[in-house]
N, C-alpha and C. Protein backbone atom coordinates (compact mmCIF):
# COMPACT_ATOMS: atom_id res chain seq x y z
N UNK A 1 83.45 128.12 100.17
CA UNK A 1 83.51 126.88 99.41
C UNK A 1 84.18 127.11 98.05
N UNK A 2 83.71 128.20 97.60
CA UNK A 2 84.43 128.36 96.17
C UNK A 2 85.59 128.81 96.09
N UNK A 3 86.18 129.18 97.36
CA UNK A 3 87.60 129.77 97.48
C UNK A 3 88.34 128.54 97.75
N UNK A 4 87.73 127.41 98.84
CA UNK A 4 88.72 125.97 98.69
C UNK A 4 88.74 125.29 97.18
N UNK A 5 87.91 125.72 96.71
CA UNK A 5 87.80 125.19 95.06
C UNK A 5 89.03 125.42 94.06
N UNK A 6 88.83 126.84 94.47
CA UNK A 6 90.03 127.74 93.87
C UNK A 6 91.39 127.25 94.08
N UNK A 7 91.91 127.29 95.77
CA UNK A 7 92.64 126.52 96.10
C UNK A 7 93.35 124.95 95.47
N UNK A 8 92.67 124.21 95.79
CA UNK A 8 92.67 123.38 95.24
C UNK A 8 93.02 122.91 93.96
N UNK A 9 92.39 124.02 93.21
CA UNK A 9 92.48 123.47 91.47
C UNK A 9 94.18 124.15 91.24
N UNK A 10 94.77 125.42 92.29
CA UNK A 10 95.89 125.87 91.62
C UNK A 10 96.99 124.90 92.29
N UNK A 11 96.43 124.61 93.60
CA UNK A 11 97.29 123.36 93.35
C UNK A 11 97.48 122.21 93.02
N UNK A 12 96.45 121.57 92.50
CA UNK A 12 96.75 120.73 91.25
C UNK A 12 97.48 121.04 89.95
N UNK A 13 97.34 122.67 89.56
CA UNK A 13 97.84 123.01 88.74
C UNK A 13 99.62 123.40 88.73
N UNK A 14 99.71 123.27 90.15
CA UNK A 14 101.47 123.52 90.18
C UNK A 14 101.79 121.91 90.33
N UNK A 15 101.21 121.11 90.58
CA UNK A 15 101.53 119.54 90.40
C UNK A 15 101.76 119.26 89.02
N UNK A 16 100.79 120.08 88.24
CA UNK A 16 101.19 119.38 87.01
C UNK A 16 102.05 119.81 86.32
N UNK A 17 102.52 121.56 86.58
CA UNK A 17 103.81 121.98 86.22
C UNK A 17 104.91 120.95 86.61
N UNK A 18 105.04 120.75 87.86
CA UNK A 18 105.75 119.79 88.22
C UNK A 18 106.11 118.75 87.58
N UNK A 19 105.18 117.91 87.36
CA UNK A 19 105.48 116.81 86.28
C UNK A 19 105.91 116.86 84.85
N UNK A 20 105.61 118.60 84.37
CA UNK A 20 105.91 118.92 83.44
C UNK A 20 107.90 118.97 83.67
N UNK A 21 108.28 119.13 84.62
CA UNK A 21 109.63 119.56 84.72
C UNK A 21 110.12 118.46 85.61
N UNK A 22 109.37 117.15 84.95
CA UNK A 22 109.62 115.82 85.75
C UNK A 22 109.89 115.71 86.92
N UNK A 23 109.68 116.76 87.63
CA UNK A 23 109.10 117.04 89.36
C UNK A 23 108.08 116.12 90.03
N UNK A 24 108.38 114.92 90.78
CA UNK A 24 107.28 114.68 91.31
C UNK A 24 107.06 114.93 92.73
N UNK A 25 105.77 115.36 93.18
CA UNK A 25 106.18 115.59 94.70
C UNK A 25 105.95 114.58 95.81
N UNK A 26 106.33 114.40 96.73
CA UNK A 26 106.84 113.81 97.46
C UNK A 26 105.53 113.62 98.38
N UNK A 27 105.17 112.30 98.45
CA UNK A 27 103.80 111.97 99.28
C UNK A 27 104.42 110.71 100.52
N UNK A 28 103.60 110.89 102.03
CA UNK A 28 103.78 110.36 103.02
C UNK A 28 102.38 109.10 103.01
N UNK A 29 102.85 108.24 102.86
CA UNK A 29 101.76 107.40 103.12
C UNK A 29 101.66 106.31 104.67
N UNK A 30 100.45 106.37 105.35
CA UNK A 30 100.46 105.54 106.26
C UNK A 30 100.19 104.32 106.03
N UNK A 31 100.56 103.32 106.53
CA UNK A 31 100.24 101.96 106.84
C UNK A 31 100.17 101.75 108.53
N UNK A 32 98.61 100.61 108.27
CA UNK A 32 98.64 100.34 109.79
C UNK A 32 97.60 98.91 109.39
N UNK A 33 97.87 97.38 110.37
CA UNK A 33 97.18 96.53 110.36
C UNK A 33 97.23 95.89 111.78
N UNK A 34 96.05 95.26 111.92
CA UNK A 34 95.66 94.84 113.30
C UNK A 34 94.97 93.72 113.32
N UNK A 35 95.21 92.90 111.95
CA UNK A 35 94.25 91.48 112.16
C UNK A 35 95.32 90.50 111.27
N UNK A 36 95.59 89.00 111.57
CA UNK A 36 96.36 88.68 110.85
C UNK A 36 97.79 88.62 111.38
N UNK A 37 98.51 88.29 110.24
CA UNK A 37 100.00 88.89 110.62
C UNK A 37 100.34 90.01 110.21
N UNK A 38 100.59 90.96 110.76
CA UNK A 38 100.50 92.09 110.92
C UNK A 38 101.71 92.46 110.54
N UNK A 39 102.99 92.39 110.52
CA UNK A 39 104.23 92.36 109.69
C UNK A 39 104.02 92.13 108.67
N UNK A 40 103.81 91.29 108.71
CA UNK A 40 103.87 90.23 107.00
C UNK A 40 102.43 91.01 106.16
N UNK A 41 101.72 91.63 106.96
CA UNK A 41 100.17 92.34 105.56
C UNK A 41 100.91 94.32 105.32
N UNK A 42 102.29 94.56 106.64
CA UNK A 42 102.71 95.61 106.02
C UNK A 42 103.65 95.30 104.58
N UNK A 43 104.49 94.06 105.23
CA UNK A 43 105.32 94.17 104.05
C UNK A 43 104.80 94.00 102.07
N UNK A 44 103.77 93.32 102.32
CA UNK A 44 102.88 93.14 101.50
C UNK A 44 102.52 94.28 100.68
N UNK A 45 101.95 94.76 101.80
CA UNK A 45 101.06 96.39 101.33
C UNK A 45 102.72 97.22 100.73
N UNK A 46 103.59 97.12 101.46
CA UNK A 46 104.63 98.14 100.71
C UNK A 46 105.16 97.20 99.40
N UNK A 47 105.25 95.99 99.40
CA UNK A 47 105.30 95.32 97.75
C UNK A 47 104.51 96.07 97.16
N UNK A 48 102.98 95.78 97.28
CA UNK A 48 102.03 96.24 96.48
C UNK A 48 102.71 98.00 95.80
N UNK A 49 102.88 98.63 97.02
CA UNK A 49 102.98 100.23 96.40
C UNK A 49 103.78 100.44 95.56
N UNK A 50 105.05 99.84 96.05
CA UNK A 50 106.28 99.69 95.03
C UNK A 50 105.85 99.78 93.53
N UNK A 51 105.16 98.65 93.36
CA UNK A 51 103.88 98.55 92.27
C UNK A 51 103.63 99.63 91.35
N UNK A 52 103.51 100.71 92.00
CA UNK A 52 102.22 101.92 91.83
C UNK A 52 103.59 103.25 91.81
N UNK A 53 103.74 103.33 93.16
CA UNK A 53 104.56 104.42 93.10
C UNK A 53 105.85 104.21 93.50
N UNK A 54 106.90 105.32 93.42
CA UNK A 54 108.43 105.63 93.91
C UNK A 54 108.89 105.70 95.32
N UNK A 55 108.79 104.25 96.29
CA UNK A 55 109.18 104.48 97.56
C UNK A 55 110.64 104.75 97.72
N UNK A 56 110.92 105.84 98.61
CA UNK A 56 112.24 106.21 98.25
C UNK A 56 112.39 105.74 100.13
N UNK A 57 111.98 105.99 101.01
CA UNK A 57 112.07 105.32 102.31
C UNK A 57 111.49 104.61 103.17
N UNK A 58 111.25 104.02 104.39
CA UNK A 58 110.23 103.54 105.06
C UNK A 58 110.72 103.16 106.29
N UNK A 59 110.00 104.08 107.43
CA UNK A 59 110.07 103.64 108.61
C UNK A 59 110.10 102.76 109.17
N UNK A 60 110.68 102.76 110.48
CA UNK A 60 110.61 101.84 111.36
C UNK A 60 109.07 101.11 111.57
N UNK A 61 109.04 100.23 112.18
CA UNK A 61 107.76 99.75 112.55
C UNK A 61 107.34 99.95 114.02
N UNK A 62 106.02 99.99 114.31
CA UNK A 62 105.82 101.40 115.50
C UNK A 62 104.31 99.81 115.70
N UNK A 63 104.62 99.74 116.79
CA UNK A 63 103.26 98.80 117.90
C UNK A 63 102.69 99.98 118.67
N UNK A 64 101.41 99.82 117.93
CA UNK A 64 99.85 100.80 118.72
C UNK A 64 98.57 100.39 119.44
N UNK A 65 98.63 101.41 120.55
CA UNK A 65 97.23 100.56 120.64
C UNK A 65 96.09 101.56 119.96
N UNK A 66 95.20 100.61 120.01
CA UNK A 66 94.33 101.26 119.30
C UNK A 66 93.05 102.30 119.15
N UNK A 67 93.17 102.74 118.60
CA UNK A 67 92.46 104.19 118.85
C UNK A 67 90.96 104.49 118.20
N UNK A 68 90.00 103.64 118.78
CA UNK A 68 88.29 104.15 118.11
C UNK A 68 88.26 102.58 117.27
N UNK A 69 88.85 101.79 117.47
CA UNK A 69 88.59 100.65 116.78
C UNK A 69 88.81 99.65 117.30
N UNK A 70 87.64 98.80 116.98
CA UNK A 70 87.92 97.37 117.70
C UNK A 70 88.79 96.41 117.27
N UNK A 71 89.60 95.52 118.37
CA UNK A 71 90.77 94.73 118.01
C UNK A 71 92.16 94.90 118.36
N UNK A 72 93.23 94.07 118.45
CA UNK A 72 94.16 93.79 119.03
C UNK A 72 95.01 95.51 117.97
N UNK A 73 96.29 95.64 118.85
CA UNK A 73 97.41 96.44 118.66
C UNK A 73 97.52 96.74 117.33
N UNK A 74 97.52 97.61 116.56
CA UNK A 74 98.55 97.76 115.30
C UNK A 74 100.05 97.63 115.20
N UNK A 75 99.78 97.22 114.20
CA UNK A 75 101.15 97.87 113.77
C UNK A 75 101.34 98.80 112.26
N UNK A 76 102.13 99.83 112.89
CA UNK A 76 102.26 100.55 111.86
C UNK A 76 103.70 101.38 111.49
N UNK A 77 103.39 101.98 110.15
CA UNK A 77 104.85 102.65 109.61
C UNK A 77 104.26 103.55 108.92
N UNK A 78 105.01 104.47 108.08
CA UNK A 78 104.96 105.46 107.39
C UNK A 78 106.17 105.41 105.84
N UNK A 79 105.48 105.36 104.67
CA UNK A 79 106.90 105.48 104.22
C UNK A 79 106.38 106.79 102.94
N UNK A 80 107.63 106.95 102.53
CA UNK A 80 108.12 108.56 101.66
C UNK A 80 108.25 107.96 100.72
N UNK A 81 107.08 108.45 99.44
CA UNK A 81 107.42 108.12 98.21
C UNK A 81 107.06 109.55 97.14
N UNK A 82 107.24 109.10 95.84
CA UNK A 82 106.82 110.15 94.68
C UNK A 82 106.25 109.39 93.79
N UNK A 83 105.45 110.48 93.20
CA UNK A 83 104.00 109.74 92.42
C UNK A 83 103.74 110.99 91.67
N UNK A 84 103.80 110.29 90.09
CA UNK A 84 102.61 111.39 89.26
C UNK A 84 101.61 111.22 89.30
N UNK A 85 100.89 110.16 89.96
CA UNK A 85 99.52 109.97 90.22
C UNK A 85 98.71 111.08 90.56
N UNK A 86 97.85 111.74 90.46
CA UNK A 86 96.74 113.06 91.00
C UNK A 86 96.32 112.20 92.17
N UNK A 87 96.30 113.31 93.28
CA UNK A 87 95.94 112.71 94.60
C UNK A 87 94.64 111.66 94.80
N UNK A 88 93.45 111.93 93.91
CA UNK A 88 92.39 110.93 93.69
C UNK A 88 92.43 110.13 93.13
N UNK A 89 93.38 110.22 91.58
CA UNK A 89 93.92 108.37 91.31
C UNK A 89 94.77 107.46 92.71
N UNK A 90 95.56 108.39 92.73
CA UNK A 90 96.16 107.98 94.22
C UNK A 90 95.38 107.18 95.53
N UNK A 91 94.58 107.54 95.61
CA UNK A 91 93.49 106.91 97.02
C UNK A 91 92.97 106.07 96.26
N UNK A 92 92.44 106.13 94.96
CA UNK A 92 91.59 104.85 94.48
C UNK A 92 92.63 103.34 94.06
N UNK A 93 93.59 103.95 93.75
CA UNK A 93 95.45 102.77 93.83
C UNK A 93 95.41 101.83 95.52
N UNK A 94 95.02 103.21 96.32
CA UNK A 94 95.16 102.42 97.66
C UNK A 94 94.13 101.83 98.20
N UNK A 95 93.08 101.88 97.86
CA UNK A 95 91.56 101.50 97.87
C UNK A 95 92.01 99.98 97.04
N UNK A 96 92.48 100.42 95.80
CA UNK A 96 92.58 98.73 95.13
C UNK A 96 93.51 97.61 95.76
N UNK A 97 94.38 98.07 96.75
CA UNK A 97 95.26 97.63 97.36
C UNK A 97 94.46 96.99 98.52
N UNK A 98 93.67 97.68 99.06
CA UNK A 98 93.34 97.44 100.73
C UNK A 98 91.99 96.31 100.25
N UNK A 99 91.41 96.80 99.20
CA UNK A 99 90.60 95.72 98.99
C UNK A 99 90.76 94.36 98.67
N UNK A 100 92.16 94.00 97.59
CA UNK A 100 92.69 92.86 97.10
C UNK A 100 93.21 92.64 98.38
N UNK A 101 94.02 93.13 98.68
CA UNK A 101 94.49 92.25 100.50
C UNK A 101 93.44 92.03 101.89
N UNK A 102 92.38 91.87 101.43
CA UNK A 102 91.02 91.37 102.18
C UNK A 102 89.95 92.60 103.19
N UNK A 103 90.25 93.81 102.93
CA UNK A 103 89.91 94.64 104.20
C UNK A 103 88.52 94.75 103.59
N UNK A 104 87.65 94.78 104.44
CA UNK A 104 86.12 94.48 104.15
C UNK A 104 85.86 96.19 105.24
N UNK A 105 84.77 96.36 104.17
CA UNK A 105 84.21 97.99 104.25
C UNK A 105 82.84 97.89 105.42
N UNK A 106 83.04 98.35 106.06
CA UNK A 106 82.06 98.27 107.55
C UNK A 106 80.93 98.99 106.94
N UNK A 107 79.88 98.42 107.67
CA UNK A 107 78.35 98.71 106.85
C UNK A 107 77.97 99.99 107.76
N UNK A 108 76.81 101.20 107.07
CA UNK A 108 76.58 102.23 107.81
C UNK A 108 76.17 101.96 109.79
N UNK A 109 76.57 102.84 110.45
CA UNK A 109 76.73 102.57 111.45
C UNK A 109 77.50 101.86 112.22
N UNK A 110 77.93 100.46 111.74
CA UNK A 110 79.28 99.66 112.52
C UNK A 110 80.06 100.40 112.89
N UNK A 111 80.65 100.44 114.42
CA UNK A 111 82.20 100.27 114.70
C UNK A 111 83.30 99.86 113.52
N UNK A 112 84.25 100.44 113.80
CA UNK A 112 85.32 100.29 112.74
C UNK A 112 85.80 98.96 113.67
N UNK A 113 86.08 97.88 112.84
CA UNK A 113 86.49 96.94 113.21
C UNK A 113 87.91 96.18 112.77
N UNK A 114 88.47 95.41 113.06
CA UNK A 114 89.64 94.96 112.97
C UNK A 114 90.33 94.93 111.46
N UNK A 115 91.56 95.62 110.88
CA UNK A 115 91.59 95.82 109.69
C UNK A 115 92.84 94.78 109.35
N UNK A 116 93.25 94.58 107.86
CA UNK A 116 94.02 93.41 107.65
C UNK A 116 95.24 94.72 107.27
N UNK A 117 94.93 95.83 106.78
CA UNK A 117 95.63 96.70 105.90
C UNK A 117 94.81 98.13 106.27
N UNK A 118 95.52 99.27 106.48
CA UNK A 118 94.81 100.45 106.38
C UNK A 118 95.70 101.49 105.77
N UNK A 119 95.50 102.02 104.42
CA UNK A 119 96.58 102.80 103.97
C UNK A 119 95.91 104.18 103.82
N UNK A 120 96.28 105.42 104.07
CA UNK A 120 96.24 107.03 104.19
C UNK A 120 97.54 107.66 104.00
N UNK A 121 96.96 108.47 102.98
CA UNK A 121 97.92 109.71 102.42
C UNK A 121 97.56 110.82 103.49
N UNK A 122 99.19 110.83 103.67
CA UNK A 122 99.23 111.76 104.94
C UNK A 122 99.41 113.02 104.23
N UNK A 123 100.28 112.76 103.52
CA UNK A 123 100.75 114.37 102.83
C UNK A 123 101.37 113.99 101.48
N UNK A 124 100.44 115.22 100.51
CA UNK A 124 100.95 115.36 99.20
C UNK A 124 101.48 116.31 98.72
N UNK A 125 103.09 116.05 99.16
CA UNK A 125 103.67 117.60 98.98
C UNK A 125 102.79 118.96 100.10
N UNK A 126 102.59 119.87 99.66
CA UNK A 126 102.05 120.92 100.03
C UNK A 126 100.42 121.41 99.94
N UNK A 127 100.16 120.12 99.11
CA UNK A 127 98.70 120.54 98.86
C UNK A 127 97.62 119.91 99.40
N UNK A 128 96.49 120.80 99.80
CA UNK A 128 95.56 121.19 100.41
C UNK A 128 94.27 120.95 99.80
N UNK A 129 94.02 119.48 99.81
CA UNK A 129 91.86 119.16 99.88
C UNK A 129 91.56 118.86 100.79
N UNK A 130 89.89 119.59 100.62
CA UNK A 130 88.96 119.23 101.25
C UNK A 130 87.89 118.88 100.83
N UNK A 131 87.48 117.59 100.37
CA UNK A 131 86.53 117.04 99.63
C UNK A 131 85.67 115.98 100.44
N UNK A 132 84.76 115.38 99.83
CA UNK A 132 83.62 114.83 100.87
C UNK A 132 84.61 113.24 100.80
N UNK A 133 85.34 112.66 99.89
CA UNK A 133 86.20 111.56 100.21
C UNK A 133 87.18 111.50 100.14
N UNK A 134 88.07 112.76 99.82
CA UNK A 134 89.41 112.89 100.38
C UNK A 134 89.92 114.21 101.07
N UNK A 135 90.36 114.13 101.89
CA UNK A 135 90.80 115.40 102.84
C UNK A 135 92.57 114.87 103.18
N UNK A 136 93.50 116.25 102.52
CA UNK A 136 94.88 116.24 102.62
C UNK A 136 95.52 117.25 103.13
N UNK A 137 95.97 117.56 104.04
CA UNK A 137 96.65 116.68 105.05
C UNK A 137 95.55 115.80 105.49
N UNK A 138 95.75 114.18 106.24
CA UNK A 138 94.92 113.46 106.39
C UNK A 138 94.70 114.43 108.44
N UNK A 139 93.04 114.66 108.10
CA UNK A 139 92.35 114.89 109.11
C UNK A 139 93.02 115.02 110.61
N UNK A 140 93.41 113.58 110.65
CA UNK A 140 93.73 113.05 112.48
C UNK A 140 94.96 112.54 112.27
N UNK A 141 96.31 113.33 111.54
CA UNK A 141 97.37 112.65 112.16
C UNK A 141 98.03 113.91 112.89
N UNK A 142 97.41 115.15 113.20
CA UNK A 142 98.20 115.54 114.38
C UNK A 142 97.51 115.52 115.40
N UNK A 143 96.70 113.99 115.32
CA UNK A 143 96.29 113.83 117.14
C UNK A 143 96.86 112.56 117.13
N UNK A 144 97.12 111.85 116.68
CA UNK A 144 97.82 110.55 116.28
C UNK A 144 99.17 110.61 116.53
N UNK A 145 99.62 109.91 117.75
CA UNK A 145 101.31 109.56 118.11
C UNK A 145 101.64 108.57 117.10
N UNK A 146 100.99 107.42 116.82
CA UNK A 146 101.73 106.76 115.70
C UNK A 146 101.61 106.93 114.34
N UNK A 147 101.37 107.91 114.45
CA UNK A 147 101.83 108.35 112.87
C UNK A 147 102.46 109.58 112.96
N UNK A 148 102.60 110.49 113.45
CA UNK A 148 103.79 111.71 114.13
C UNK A 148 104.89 110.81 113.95
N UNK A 149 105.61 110.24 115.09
CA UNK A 149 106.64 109.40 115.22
C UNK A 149 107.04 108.76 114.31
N UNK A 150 106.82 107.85 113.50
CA UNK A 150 107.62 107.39 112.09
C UNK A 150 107.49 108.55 110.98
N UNK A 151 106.28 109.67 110.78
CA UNK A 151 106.54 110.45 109.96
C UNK A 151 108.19 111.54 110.55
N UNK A 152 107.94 111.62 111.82
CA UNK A 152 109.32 112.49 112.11
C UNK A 152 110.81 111.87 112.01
N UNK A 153 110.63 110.26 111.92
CA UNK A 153 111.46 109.41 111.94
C UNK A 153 112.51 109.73 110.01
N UNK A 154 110.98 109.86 109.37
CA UNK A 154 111.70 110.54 108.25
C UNK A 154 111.92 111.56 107.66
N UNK A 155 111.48 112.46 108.13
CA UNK A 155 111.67 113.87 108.25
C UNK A 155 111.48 114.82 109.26
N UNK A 156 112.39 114.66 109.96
CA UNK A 156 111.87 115.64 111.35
C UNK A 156 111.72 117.17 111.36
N UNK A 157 111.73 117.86 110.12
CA UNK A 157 111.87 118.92 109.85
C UNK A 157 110.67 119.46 108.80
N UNK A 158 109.47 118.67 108.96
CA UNK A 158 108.48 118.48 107.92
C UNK A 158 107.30 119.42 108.88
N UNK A 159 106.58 119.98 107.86
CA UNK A 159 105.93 121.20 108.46
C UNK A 159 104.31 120.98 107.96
N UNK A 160 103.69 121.20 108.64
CA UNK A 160 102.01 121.04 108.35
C UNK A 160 101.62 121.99 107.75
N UNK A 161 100.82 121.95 106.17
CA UNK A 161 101.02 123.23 105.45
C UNK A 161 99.32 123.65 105.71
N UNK A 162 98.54 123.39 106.82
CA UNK A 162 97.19 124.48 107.22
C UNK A 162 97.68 124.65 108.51
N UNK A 163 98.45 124.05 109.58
CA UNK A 163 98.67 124.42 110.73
C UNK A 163 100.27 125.04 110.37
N UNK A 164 100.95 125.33 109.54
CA UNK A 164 101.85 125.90 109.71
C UNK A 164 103.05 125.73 110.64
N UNK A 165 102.92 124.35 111.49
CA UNK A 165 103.82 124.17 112.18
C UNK A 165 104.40 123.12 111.99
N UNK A 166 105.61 123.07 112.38
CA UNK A 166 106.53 121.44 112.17
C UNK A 166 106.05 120.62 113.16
N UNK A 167 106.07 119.22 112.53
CA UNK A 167 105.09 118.44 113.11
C UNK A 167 105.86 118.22 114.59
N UNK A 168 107.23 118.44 114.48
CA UNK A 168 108.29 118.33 115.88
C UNK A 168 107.37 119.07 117.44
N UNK A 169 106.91 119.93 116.78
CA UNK A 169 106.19 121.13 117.71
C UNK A 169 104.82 120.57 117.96
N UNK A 170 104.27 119.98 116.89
CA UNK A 170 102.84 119.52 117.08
C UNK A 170 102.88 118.16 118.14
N UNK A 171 103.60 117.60 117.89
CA UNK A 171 104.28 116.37 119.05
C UNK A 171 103.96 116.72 120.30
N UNK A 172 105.17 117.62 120.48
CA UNK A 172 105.31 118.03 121.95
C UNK A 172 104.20 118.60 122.49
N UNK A 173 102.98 119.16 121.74
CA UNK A 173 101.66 119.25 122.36
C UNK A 173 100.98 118.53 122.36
N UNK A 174 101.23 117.39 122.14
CA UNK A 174 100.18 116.34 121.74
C UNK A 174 99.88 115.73 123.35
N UNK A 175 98.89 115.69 123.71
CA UNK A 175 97.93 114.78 124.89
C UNK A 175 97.70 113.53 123.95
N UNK A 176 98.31 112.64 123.71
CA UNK A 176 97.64 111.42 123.13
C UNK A 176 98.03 110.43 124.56
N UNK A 177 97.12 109.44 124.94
CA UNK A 177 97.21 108.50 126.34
C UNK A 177 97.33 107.12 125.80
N UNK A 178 97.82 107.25 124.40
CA UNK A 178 97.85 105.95 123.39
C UNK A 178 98.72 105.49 123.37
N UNK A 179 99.12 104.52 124.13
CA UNK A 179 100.75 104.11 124.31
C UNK A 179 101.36 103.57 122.32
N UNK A 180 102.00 103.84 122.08
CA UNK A 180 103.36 103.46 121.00
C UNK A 180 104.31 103.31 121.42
N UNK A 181 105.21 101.96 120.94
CA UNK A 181 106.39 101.93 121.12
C UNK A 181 107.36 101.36 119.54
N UNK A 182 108.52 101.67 119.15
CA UNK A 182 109.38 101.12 118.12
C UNK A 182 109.24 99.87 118.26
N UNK A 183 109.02 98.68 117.25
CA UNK A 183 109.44 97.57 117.85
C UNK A 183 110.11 96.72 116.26
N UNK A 184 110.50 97.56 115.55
CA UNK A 184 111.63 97.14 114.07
C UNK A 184 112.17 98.29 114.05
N UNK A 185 113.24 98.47 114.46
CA UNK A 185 114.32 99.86 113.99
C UNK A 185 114.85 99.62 112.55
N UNK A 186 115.26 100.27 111.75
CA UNK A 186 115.22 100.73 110.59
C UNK A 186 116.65 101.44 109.97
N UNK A 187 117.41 100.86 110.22
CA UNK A 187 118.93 101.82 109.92
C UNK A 187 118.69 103.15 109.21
N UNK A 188 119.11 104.44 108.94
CA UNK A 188 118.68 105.24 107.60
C UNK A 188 117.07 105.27 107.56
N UNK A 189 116.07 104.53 107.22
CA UNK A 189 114.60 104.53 106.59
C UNK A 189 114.93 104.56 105.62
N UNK A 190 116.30 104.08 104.52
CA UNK A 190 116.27 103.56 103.16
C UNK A 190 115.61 102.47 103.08
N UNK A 191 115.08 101.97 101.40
CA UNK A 191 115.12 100.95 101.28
C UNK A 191 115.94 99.95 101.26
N UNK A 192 116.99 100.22 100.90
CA UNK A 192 118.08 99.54 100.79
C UNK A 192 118.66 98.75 102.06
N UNK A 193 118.14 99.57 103.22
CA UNK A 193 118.79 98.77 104.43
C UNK A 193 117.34 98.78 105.33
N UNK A 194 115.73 98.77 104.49
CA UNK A 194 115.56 98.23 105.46
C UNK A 194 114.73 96.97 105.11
N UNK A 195 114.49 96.02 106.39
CA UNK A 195 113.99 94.74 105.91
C UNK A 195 112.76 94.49 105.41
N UNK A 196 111.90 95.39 105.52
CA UNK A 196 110.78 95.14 105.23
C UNK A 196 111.08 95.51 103.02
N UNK A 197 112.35 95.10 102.68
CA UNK A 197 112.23 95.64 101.35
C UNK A 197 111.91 94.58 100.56
């Protein structure tokens, strides 16, 4: 425990070198909604971030079914931004987000139930928590096809920094029986060309 501590604090501490040398690093955030209009609460949610942080791309849009939760299909994307935010201001930004756009917090024991907005930091840069309310890399996206797939969509050469492998490789082992399919292609994953801007 005191060695993830350790961990942890030095890499926060090369983040902040970073920012010292106006470096910011480069964070993957998920989006996924399944109640509502479901286009229209992503495009929303990526207004909102814009907000907050530096979206520099954003995936295609990816139709899921759904996985441990009750309610119709997702839809979801992934987009690539930079943030001096510290990874825990960061989640509490997206917490203020998911709450103002209506997502109501399931009481102990409930089923996870139908969400309007669901946002997760997939990856912050290179660094590595494990804390009782945030864990980075996020937990379950290398069992997760829809979030693999638009994250490879923007970097297919992006590497899992506790499994050590590119997520390309983690794919191709993946047993997921969760059908995904593209259903907004995305020229580039700029903003500039894509519609959800």
């Amino acid at each position: 425990m005191f060695i993830k501590k350790i961990k942890t604090y030095l890499a926060l501490v090369r983040i902040k070198l970073r920012k010292n040398k106006r470096e910011m690093p480069v964070v993957y955030i998920g989006l996924g909604s399944n109640k509502g209009q479901k286009i229209r609460n992503i495009q929303e949610a990526i207004r909102r971030l814009k907000e907050k942080i530096t979206v520099t791309k954003i995936s295609s849009l990816y139709l899921a079914e759904p996985v441990g939760i009750r309610g119709g299909w997702f839809v979801n994307c992934v987009v690539k931004s930079q943030s001096s935010y510290s990874p825990s201001y960061l989640l509490r930004e997206l917490l203020k987000i998911e709450e103002k756009m209506g997502r109501e917090l399931r009481r102990p024991g409930e089923k996870k139930g139908p969400r309007v907005i669901d946002l997760d930091i997939l990856f912050y840069g290179q660094v590595v928590i494990k804390e009782s309310n945030l864990v980075i890399p996020h937990p379950r996206l290398t069992e997760r096809k829809f979030v693999l797939l638009p994250l490879m969509e923007l970097d297919p050469e992006i590497s899992h920094p506790v499994q050590m492998k590119k997520l390309k490789s983690i794919l191709n082992e993946l047993n997921d029986p969760h059908r995904v399919e593209k259903i907004l292609e995305v020229s580039n994953g700029s903003c500039q060309n894509n519609p959800l801007k």
